[in-house]
PDB file of N, CA and C in Angstrom:
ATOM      1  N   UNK A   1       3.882   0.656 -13.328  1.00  0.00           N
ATOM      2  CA  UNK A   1       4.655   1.868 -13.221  1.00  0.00           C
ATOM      3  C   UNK A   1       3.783   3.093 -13.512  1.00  0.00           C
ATOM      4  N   UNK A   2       2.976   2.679 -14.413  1.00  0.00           N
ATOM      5  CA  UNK A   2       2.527   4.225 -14.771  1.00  0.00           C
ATOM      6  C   UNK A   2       1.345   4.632 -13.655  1.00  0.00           C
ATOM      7  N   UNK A   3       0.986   3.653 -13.070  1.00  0.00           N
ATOM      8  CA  UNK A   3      -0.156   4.004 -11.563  1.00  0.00           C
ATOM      9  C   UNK A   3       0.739   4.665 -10.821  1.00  0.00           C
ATOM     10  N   UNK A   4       2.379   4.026 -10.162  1.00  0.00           N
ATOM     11  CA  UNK A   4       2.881   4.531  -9.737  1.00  0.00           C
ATOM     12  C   UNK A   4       3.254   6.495 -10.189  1.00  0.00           C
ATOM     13  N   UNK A   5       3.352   6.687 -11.339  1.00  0.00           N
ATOM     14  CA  UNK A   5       3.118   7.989 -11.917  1.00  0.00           C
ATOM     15  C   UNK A   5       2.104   8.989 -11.177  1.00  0.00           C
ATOM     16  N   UNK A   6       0.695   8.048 -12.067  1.00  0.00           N
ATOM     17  CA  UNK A   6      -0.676   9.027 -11.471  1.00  0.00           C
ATOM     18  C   UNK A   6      -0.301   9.224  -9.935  1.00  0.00           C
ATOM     19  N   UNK A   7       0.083   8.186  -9.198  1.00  0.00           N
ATOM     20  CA  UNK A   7       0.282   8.810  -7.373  1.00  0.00           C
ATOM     21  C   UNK A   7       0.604   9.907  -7.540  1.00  0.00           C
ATOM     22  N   UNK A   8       1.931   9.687  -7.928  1.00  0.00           N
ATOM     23  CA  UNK A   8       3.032  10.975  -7.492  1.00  0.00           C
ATOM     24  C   UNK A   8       2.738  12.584  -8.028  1.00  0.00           C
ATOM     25  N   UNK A   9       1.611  12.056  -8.952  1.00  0.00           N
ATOM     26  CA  UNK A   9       1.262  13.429  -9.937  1.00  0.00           C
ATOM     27  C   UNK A   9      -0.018  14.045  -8.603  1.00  0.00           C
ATOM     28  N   UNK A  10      -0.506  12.911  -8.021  1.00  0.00           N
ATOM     29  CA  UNK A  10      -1.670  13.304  -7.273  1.00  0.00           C
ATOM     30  C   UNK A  10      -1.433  13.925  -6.165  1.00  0.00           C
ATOM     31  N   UNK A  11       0.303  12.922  -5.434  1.00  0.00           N
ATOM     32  CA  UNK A  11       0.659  14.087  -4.752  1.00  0.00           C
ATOM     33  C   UNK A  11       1.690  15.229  -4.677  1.00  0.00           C
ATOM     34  N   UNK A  12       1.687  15.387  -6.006  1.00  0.00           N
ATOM     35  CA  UNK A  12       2.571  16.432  -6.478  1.00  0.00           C
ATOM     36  C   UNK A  12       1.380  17.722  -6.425  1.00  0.00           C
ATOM     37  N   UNK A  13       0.571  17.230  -6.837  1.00  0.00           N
ATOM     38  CA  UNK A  13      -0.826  18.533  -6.727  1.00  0.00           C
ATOM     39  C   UNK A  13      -1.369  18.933  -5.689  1.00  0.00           C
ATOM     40  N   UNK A  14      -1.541  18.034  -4.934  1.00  0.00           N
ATOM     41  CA  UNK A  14      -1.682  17.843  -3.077  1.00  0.00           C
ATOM     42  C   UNK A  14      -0.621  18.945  -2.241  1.00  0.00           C
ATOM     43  N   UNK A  15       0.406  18.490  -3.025  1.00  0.00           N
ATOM     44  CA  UNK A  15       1.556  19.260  -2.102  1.00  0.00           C
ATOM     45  C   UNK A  15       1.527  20.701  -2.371  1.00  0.00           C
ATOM     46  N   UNK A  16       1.484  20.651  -3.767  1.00  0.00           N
ATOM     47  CA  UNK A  16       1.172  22.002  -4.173  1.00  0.00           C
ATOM     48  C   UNK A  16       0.199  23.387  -3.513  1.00  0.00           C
ATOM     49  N   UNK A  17      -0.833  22.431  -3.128  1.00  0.00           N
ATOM     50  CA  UNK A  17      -1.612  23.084  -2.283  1.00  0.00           C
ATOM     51  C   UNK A  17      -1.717  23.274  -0.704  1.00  0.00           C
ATOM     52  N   UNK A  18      -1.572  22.462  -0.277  1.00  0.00           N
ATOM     53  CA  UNK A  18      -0.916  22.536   1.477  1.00  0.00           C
ATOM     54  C   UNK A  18      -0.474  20.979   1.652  1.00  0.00           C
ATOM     55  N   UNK A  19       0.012  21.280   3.126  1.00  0.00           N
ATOM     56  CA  UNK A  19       0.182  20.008   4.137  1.00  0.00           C
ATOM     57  C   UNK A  19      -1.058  19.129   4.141  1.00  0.00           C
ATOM     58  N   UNK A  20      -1.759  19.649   4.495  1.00  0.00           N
ATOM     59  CA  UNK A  20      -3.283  19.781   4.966  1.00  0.00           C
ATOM     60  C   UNK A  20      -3.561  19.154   3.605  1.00  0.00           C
ATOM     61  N   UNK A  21      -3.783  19.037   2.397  1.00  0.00           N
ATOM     62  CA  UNK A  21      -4.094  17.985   1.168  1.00  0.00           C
ATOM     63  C   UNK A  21      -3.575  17.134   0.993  1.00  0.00           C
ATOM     64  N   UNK A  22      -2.149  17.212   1.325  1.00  0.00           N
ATOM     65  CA  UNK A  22      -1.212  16.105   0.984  1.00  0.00           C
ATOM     66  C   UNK A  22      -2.128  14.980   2.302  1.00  0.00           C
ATOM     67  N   UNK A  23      -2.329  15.385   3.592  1.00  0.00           N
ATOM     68  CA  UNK A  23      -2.710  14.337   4.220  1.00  0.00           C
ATOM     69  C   UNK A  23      -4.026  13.789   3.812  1.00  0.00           C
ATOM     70  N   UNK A  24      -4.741  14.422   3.381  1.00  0.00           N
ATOM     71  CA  UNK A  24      -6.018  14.323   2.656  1.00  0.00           C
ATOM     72  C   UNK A  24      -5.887  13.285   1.410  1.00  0.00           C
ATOM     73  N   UNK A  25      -5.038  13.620   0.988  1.00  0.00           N
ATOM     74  CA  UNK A  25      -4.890  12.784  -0.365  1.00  0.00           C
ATOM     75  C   UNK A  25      -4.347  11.362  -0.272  1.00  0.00           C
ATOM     76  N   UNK A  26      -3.508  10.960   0.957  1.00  0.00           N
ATOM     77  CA  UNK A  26      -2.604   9.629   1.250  1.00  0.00           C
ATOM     78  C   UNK A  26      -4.349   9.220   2.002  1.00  0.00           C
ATOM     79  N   UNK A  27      -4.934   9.691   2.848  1.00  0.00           N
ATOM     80  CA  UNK A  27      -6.157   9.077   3.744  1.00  0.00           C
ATOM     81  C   UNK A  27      -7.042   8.697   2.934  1.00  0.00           C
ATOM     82  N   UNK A  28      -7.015   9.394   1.673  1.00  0.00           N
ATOM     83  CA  UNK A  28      -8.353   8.802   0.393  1.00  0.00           C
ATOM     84  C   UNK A  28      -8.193   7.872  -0.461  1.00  0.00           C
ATOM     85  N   UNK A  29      -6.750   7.584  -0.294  1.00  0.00           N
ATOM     86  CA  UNK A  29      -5.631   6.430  -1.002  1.00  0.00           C
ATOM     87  C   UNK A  29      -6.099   5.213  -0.453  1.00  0.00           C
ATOM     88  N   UNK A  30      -6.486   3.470  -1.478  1.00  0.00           N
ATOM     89  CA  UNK A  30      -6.493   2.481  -0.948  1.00  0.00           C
ATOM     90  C   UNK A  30      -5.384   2.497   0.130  1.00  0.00           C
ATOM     91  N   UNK A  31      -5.109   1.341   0.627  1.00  0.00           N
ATOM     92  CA  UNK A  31      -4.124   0.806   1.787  1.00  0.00           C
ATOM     93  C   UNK A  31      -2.884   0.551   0.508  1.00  0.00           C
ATOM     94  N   UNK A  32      -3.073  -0.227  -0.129  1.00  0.00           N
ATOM     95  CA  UNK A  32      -2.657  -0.824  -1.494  1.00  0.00           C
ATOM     96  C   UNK A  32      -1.440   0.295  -1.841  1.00  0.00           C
ATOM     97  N   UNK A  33      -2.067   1.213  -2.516  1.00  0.00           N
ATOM     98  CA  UNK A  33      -1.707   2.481  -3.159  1.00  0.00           C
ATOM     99  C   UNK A  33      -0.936   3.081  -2.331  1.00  0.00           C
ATOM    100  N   UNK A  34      -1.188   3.280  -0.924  1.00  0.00           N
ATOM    101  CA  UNK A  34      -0.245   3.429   0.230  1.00  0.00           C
ATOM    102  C   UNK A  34       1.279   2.911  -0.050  1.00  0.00           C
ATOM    103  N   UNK A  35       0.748   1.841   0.016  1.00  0.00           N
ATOM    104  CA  UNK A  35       2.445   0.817  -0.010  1.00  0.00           C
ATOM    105  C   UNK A  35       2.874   0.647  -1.006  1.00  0.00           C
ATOM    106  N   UNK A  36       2.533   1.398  -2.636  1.00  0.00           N
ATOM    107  CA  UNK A  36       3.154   1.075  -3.655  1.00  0.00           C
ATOM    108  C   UNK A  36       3.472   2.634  -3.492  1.00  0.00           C
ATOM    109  N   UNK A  37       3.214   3.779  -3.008  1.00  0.00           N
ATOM    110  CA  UNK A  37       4.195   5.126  -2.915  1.00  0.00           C
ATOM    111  C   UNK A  37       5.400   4.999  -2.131  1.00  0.00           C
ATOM    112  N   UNK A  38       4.860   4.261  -0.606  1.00  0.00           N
ATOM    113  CA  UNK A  38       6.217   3.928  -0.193  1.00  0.00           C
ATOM    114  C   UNK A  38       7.141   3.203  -0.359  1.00  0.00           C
ATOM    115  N   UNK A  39       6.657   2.000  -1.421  1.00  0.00           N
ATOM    116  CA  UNK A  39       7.852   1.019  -1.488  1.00  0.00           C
ATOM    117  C   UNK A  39       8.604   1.704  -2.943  1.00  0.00           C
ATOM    118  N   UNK A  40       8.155   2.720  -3.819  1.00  0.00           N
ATOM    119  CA  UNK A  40       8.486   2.507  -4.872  1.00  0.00           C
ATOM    120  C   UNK A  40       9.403   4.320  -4.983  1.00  0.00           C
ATOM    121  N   UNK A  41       8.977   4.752  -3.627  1.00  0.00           N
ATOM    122  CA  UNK A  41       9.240   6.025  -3.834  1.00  0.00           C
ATOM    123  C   UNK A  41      10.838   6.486  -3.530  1.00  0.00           C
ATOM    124  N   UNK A  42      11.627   7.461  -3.554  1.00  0.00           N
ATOM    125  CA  UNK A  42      13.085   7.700  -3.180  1.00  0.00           C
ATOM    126  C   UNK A  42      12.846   7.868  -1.592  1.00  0.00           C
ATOM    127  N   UNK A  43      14.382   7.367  -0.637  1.00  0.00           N
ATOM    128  CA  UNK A  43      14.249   7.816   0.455  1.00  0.00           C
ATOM    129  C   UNK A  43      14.075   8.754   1.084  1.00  0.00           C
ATOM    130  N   UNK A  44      14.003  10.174   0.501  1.00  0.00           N
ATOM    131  CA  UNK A  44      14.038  11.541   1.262  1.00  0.00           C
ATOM    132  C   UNK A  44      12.296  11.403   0.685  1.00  0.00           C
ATOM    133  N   UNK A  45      11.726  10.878  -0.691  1.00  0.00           N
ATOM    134  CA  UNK A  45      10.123  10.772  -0.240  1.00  0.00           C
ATOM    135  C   UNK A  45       9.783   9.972   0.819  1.00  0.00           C
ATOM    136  N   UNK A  46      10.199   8.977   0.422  1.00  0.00           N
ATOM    137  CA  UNK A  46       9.897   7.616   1.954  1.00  0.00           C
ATOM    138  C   UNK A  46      10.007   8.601   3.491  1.00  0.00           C
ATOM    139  N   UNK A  47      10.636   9.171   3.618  1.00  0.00           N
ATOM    140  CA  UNK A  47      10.588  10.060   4.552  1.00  0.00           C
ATOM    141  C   UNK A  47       9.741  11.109   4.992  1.00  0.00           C
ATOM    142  N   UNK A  48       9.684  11.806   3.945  1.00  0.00           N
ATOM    143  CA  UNK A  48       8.596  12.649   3.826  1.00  0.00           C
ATOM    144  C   UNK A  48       6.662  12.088   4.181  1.00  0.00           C
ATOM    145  N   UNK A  49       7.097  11.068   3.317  1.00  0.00           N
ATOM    146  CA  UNK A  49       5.570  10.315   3.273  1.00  0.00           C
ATOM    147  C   UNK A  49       4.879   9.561   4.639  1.00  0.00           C
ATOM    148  N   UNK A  50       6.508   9.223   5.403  1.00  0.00           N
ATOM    149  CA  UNK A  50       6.092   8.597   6.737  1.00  0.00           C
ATOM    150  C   UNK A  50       5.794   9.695   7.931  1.00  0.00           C
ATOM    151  N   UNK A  51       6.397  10.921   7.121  1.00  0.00           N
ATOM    152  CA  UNK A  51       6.059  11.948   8.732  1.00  0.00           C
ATOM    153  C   UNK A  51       4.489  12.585   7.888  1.00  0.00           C
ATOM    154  N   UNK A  52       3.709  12.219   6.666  1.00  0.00           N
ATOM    155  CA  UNK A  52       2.617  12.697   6.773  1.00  0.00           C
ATOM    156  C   UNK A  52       1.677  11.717   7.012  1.00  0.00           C
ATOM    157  N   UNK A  53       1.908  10.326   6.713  1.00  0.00           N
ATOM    158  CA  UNK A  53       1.040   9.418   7.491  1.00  0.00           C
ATOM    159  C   UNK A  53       1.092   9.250   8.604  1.00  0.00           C
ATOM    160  N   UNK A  54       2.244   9.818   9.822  1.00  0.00           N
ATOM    161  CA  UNK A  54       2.247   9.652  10.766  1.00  0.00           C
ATOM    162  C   UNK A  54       1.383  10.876  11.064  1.00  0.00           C
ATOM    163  N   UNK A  55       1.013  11.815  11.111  1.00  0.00           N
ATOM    164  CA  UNK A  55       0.169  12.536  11.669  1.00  0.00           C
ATOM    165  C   UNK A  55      -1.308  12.146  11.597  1.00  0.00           C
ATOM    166  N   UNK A  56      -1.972  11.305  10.465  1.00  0.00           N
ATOM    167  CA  UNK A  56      -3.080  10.875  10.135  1.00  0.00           C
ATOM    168  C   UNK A  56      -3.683   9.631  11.404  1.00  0.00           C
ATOM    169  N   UNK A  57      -4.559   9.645  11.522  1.00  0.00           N
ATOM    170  CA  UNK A  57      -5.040   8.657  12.244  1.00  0.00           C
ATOM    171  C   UNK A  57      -4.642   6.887  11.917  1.00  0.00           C
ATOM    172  N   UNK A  58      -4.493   6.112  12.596  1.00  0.00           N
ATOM    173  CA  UNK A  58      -3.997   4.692  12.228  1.00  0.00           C
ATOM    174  C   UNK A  58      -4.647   4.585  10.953  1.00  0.00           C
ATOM    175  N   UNK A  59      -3.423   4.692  10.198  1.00  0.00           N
ATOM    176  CA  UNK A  59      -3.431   4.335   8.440  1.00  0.00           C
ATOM    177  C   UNK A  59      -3.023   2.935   8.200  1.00  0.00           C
ATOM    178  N   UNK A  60      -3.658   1.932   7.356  1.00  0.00           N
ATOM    179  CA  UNK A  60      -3.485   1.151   7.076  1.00  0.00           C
ATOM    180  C   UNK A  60      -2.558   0.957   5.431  1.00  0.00           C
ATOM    181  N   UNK A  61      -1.397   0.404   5.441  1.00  0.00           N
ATOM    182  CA  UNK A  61      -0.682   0.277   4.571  1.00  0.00           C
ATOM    183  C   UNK A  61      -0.742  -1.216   4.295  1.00  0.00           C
ATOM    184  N   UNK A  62      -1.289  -1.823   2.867  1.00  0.00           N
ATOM    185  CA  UNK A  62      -1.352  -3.444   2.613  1.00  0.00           C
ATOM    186  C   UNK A  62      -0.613  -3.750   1.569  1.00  0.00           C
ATOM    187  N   UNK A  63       0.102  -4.557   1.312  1.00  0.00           N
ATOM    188  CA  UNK A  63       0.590  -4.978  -0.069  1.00  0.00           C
ATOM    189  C   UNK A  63      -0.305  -5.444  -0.839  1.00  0.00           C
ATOM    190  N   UNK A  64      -0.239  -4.926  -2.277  1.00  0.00           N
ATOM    191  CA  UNK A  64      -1.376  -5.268  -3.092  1.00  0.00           C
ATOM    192  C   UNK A  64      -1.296  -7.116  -3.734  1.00  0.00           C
ATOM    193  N   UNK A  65      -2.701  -7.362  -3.693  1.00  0.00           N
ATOM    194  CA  UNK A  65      -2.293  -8.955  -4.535  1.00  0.00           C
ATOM    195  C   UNK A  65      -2.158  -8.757  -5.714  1.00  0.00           C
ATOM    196  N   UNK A  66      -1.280 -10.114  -6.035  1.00  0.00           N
ATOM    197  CA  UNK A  66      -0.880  -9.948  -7.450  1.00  0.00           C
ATOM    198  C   UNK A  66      -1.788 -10.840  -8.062  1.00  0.00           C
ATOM    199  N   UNK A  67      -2.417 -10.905  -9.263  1.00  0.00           N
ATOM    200  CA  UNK A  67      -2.729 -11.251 -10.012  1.00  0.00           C
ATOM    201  C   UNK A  67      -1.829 -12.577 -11.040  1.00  0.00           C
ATOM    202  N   UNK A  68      -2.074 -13.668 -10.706  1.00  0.00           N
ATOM    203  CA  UNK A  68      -1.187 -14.595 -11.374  1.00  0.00           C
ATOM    204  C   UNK A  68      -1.778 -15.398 -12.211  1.00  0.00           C
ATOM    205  N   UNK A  69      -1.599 -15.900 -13.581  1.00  0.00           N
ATOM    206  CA  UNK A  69      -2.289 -16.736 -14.416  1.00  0.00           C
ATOM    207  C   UNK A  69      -1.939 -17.964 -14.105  1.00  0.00           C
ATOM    208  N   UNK A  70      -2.755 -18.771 -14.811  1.00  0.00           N
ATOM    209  CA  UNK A  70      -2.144 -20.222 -14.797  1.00  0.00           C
ATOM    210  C   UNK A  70      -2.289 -20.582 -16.529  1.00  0.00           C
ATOM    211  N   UNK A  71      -1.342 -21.418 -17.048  1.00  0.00           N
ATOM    212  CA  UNK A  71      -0.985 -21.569 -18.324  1.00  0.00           C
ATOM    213  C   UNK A  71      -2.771 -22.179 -19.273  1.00  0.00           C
ATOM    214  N   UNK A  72      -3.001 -21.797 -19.990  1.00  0.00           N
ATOM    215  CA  UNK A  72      -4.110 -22.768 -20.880  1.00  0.00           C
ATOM    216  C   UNK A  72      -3.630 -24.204 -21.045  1.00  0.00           C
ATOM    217  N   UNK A  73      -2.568 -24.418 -21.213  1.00  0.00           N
ATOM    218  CA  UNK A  73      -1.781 -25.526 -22.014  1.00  0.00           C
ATOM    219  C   UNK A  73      -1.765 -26.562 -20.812  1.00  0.00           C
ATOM    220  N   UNK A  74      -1.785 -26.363 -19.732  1.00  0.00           N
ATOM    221  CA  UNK A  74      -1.779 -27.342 -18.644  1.00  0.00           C
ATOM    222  C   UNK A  74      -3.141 -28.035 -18.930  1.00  0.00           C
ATOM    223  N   UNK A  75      -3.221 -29.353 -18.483  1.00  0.00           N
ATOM    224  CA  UNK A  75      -3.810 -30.405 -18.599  1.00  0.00           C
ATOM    225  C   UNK A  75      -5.419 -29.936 -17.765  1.00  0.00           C
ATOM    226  N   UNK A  76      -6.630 -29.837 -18.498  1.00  0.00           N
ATOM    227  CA  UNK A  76      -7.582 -29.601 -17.449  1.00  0.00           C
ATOM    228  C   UNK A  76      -7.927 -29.744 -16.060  1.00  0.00           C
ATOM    229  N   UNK A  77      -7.719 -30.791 -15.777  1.00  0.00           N
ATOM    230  CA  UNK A  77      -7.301 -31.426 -14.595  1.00  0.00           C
ATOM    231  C   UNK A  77      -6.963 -30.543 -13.742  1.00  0.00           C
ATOM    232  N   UNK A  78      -5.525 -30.450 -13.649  1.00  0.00           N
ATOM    233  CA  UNK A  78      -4.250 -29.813 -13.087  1.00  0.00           C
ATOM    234  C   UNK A  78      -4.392 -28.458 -13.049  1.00  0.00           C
ATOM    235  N   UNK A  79      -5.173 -27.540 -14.162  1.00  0.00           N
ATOM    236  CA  UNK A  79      -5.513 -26.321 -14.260  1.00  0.00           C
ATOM    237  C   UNK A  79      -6.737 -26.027 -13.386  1.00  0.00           C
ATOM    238  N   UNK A  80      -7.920 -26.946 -13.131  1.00  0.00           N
ATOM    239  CA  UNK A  80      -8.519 -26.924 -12.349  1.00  0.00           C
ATOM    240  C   UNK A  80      -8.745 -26.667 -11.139  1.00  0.00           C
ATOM    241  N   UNK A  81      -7.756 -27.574 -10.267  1.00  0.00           N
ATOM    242  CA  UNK A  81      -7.235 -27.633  -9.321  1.00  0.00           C
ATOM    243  C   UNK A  81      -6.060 -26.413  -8.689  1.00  0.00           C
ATOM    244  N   UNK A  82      -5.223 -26.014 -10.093  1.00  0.00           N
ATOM    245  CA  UNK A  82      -4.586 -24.611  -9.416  1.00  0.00           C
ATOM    246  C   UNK A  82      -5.577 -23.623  -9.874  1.00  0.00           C
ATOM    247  N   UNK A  83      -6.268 -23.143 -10.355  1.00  0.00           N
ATOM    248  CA  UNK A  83      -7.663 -22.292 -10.388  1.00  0.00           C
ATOM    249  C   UNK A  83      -8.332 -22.196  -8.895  1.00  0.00           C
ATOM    250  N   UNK A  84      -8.594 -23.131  -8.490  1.00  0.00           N
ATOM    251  CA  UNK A  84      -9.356 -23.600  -7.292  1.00  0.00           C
ATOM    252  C   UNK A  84      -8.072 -23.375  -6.107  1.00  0.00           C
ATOM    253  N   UNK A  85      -7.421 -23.774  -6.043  1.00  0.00           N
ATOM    254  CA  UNK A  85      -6.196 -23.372  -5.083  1.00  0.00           C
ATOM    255  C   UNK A  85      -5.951 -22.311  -5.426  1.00  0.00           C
ATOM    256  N   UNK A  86      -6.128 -21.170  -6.658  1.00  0.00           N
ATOM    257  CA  UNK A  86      -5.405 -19.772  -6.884  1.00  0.00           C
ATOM    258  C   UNK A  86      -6.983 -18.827  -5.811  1.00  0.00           C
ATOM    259  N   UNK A  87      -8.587 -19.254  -6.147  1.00  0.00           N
ATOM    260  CA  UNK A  87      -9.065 -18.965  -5.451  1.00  0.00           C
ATOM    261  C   UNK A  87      -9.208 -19.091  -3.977  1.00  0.00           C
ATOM    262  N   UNK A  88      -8.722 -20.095  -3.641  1.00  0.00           N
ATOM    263  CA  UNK A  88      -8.973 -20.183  -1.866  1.00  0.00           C
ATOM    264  C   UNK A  88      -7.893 -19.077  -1.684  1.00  0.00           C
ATOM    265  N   UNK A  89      -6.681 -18.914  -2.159  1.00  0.00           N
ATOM    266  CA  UNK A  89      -6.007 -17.543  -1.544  1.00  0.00           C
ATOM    267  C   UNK A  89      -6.102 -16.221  -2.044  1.00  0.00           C
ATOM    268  N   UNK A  90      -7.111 -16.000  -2.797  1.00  0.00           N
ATOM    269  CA  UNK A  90      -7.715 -14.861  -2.883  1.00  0.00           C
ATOM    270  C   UNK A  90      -8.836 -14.453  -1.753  1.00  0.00           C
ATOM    271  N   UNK A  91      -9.467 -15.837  -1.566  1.00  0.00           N
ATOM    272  CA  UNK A  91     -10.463 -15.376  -0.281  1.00  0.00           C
ATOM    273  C   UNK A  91      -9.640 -14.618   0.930  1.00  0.00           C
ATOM    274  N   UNK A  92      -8.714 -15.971   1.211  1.00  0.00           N
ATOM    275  CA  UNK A  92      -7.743 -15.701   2.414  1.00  0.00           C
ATOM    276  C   UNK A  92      -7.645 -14.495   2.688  1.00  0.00           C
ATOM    277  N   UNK A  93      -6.592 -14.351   1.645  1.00  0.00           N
ATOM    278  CA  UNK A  93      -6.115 -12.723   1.271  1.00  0.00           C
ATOM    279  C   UNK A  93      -7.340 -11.761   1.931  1.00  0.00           C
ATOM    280  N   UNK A  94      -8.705 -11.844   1.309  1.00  0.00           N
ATOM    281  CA  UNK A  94      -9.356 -10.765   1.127  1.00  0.00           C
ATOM    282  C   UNK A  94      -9.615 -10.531   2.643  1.00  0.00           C
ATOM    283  N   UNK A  95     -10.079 -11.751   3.382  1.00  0.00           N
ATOM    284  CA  UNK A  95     -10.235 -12.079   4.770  1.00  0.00           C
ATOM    285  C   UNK A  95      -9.568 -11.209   5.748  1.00  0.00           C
ATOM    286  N   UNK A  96      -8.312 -11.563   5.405  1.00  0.00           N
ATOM    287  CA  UNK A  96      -7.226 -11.307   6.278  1.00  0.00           C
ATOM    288  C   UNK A  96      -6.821  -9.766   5.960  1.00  0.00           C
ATOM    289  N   UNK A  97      -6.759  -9.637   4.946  1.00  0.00           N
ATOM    290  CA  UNK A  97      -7.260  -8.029   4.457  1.00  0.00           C
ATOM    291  C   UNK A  97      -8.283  -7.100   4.982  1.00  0.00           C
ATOM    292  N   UNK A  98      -9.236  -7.646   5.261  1.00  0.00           N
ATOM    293  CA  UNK A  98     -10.338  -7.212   5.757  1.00  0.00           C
ATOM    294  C   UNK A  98     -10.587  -6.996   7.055  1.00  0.00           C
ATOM    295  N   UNK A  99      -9.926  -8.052   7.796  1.00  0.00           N
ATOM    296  CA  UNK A  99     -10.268  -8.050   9.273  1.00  0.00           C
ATOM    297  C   UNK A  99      -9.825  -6.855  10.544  1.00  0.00           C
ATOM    298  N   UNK A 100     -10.392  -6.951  11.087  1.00  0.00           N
ATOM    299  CA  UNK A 100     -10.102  -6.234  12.142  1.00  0.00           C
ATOM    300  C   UNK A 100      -8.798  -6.131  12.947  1.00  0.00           C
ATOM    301  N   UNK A 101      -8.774  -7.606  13.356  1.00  0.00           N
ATOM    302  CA  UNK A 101      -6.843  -8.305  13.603  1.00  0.00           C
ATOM    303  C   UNK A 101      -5.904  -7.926  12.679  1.00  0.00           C
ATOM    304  N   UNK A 102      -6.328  -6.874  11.757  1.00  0.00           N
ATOM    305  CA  UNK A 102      -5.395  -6.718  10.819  1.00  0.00           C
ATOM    306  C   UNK A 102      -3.912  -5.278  11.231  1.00  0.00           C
ATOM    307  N   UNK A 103      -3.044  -5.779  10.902  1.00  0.00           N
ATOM    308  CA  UNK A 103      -1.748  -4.863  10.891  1.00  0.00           C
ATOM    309  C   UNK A 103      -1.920  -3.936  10.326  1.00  0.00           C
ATOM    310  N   UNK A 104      -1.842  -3.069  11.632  1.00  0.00           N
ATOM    311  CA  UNK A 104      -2.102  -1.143  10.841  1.00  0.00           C
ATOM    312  C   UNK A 104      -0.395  -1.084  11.192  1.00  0.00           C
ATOM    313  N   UNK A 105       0.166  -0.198  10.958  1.00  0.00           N
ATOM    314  CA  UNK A 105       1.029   0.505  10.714  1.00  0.00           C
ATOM    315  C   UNK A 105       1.081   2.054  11.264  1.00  0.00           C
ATOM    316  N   UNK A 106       1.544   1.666  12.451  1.00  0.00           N
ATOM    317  CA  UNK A 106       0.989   3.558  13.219  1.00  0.00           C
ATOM    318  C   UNK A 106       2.602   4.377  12.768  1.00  0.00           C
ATOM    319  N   UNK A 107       2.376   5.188  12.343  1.00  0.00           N
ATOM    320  CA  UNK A 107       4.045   6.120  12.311  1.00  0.00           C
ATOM    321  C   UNK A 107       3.827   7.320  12.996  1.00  0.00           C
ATOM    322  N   UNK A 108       4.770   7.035  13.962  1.00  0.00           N
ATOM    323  CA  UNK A 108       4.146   8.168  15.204  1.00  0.00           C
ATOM    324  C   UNK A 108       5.575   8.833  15.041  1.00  0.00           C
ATOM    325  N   UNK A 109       5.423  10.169  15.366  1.00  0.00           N
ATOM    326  CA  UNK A 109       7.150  10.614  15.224  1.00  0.00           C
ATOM    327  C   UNK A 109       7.695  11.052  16.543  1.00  0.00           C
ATOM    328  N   UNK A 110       7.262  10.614  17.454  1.00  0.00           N
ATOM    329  CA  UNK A 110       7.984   9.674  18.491  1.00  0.00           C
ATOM    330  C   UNK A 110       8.934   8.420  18.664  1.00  0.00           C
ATOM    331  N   UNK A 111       8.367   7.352  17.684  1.00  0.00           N
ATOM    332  CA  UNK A 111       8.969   6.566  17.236  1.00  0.00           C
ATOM    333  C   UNK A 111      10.039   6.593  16.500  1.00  0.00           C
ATOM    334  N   UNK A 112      10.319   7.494  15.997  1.00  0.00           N
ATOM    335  CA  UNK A 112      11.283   7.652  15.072  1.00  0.00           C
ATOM    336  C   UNK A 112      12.216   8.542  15.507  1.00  0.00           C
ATOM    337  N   UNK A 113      12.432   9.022  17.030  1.00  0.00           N
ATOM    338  CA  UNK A 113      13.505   9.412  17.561  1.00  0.00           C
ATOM    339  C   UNK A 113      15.301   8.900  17.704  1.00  0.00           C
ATOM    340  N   UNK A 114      14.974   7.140  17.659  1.00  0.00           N
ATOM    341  CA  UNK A 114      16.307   6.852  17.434  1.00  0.00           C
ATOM    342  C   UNK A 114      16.764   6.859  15.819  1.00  0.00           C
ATOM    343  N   UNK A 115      16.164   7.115  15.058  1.00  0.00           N
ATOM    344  CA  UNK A 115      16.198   7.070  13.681  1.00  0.00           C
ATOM    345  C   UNK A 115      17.408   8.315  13.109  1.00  0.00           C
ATOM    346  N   UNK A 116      18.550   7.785  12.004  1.00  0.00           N
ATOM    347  CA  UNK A 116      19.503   8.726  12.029  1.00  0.00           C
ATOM    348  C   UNK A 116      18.765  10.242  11.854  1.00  0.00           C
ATOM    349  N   UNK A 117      17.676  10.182  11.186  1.00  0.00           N
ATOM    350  CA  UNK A 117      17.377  11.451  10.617  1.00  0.00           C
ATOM    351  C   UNK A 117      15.853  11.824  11.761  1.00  0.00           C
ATOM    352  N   UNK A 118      15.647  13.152  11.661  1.00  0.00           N
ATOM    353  CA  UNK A 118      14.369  13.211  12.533  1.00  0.00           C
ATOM    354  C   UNK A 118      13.642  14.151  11.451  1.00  0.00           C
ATOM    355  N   UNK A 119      12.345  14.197  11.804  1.00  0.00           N
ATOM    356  CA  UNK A 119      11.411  15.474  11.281  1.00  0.00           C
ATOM    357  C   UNK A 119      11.245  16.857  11.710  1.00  0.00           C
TER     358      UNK A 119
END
């Protein structure tokens, strides 16, 4: 939550200063950080935020990985093995994260003509 904070403070300062920063400031943003303003933000921001990434060039929006432990108390063995299975899908992840084939997210405001609300 409190990352979610620093965003909003970053683009609370952004905004403050023009249009023109605010887009500056979402384009200097991981992909990550992207999708934790929009998933976490109110709908009239969610709105706001999609007609300034839509002006930006194909922005990439990713869900961030989570970070998951595995217990000490599990049997070496067994901890081993989900260690080793928790890494092969971190590679994945990073892979598939990485690639080129990867899902951008264009918000064109064209697209959003049948949408109840417009920009």
């Amino acid at each position: 939550m409190t990352h979610f904070i620093s965003l909003l403070a970053g683009l609370g300062h952004a905004h403050d200063q023009s249009e023109s920063k605010v887009q500056e400031y979402l384009a200097d943003l991981f992909p990550e950080e992207r999708h934790i303003l929009l998933k976490r933000a109110s709908a009239e921001l969610s709105i706001y935020l999609a007609k300034q990434l839509s002006l930006l060039p194909s922005i990439e929006i990713r869900v961030p990985l989570k970070d998951r432990s595995i217990p000490e108390e599990l049997p070496e063995g067994l901890r081993g093995k989900l260690n080793a299975y928790k890494r092969k899908l971190e590679r994945r992840y990073r892979a598939v994260a990485g690639a080129e084939c990867n899902t951008v997210i264009e918000l064109k405001p064209e697209h959003h003509a049948a949408l109840p609300w417009h920009f």
